[in-house]
C-alpha atoms as a PDB file:
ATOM      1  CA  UNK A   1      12.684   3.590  13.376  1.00  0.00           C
ATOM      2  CA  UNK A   2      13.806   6.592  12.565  1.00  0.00           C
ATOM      3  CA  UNK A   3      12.042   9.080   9.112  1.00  0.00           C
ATOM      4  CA  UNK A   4      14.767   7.820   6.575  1.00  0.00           C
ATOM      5  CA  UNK A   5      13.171   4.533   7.031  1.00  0.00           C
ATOM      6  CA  UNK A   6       9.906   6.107   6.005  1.00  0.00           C
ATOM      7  CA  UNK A   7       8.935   6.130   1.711  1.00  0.00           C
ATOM      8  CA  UNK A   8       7.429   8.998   1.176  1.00  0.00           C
ATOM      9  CA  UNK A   9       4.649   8.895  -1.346  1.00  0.00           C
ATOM     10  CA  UNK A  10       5.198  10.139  -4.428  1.00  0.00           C
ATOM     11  CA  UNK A  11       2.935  12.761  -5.495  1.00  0.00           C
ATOM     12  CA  UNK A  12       5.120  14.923  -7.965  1.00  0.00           C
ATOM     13  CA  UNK A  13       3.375  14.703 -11.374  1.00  0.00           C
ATOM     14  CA  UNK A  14       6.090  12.458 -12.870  1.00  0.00           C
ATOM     15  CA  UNK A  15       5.482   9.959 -10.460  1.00  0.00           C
ATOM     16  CA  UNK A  16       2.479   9.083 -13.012  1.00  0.00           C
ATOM     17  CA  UNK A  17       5.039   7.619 -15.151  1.00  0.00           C
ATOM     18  CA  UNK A  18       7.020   5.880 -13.604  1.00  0.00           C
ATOM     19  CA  UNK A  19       6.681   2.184 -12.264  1.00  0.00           C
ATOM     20  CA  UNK A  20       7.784   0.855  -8.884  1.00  0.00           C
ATOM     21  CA  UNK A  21       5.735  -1.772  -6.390  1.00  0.00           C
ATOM     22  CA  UNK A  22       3.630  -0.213  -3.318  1.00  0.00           C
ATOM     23  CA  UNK A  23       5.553   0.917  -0.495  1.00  0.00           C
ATOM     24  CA  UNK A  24       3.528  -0.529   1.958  1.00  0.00           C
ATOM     25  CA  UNK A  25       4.888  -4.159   0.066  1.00  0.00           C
ATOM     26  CA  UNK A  26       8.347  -3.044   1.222  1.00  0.00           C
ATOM     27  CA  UNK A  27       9.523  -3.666   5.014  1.00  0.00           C
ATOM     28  CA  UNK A  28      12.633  -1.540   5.290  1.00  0.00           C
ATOM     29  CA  UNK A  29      14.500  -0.601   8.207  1.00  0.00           C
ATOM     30  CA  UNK A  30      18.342   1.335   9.256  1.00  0.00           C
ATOM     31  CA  UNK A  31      20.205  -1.118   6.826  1.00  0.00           C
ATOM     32  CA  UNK A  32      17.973  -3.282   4.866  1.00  0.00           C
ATOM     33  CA  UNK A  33      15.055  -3.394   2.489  1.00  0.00           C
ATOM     34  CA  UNK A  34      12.790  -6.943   2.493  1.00  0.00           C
ATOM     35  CA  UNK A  35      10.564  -7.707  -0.632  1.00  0.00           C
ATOM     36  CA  UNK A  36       9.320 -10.091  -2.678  1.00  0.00           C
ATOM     37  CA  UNK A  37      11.001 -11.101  -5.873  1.00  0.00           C
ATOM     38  CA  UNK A  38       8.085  -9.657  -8.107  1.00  0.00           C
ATOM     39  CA  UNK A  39       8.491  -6.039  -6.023  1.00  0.00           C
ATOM     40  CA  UNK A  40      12.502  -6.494  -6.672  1.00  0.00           C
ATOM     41  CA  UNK A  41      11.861  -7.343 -10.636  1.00  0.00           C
ATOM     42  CA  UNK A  42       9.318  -4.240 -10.779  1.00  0.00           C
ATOM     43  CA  UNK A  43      11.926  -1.717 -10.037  1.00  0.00           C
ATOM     44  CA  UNK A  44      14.108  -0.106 -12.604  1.00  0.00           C
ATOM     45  CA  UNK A  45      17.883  -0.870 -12.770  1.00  0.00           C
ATOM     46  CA  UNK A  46      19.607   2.034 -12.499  1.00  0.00           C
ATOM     47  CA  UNK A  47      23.290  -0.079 -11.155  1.00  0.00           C
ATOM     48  CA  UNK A  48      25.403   2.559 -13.746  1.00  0.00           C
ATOM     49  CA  UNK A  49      23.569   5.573 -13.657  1.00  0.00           C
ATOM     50  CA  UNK A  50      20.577   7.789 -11.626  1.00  0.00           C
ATOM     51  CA  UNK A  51      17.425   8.762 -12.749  1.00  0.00           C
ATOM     52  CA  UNK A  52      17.594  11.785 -14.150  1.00  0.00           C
ATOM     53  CA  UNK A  53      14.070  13.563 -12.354  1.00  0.00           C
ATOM     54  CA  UNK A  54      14.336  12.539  -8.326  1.00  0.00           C
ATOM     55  CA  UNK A  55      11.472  13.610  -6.345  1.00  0.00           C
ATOM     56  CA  UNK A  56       9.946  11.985  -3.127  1.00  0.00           C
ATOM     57  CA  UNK A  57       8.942   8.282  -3.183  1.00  0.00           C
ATOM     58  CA  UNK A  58      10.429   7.675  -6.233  1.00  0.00           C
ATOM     59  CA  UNK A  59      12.697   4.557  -5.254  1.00  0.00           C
ATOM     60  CA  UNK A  60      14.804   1.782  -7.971  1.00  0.00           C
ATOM     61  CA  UNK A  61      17.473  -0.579  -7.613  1.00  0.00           C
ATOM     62  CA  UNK A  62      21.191  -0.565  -8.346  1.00  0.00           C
ATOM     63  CA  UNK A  63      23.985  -3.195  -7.418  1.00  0.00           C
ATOM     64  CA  UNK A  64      27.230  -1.763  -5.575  1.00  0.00           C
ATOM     65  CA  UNK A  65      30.355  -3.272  -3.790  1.00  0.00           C
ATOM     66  CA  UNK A  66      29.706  -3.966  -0.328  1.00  0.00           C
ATOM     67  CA  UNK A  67      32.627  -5.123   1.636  1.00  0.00           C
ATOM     68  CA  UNK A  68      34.307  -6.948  -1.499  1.00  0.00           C
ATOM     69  CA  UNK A  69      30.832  -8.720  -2.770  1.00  0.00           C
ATOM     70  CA  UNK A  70      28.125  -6.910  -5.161  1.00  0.00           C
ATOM     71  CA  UNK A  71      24.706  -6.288  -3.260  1.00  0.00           C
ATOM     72  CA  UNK A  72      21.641  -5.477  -4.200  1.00  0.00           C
ATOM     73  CA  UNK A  73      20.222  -2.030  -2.770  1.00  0.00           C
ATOM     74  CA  UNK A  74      16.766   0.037  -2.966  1.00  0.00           C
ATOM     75  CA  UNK A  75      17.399   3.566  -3.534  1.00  0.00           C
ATOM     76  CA  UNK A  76      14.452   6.054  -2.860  1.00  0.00           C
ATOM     77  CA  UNK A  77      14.131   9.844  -2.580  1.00  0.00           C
ATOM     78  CA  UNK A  78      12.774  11.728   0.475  1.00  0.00           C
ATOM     79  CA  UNK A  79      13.082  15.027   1.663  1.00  0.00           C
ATOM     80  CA  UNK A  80      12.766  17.082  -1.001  1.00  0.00           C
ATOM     81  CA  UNK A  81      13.091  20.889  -0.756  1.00  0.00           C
ATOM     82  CA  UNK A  82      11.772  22.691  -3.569  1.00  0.00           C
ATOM     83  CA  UNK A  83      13.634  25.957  -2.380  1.00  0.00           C
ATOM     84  CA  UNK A  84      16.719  25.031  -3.102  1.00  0.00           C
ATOM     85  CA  UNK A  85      16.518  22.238  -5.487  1.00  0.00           C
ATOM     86  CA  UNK A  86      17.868  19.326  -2.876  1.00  0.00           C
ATOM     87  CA  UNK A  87      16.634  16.121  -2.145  1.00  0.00           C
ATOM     88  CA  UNK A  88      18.434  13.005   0.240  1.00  0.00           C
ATOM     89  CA  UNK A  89      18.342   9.610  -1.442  1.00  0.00           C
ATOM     90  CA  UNK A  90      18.606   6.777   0.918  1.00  0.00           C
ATOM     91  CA  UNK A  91      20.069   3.639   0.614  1.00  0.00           C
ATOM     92  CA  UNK A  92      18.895   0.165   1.546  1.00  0.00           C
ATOM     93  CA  UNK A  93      20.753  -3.840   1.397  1.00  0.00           C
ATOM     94  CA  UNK A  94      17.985  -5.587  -0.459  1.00  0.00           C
ATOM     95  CA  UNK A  95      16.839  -9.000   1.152  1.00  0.00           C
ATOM     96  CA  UNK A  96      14.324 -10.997  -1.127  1.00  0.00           C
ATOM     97  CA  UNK A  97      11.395 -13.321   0.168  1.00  0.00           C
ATOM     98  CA  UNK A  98       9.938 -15.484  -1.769  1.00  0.00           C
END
């Protein structure tokens, strides 16, 4: 497993706001994201846009084309430099369990 596959926590002062399920509910590794179906309904749809404030651990859904069929995906922010303003946003297929 390599650190993309790692959530950070979120501990930027926003992240008091805003609503997502525990990481540690969320199994994720190089391609794929498993979750229940409350997790999946607890994160915000953001399919036609991005949140506007992105700072570590602070993850939410959107649907994109995947090889001709729409997919689910968890999106979540992690390396954030402060310095100069960056921050990598990962991608994951989302696979529900219920």
């Amino acid at each position: 497993m390599n650190k993309d596959n790692i959530i950070p926590s979120m501990t930027h002062p926003y992240g008091m706001c805003w609503q997502q399920p525990p990481t540690y509910l969320i199994l994720i590794d190089d391609t794929h994201a498993v979750m229940s179906r409350l997790d999946f309904e607890i994160l915000m749809d953001y399919t036609r846009s991005q949140p506007s404030a992105l700072y570590n651990g602070k993850m939410w859904k959107a649907q994109y084309e995947d090889e001709g069929t729409l997919k689910w995906f968890l999106c979540y922010c992690f390396n954030e430099n402060e310095k100069t303003n960056e921050i990598d946003i990962a991608y994951r297929e989302i696979l529900i369990i219920d």
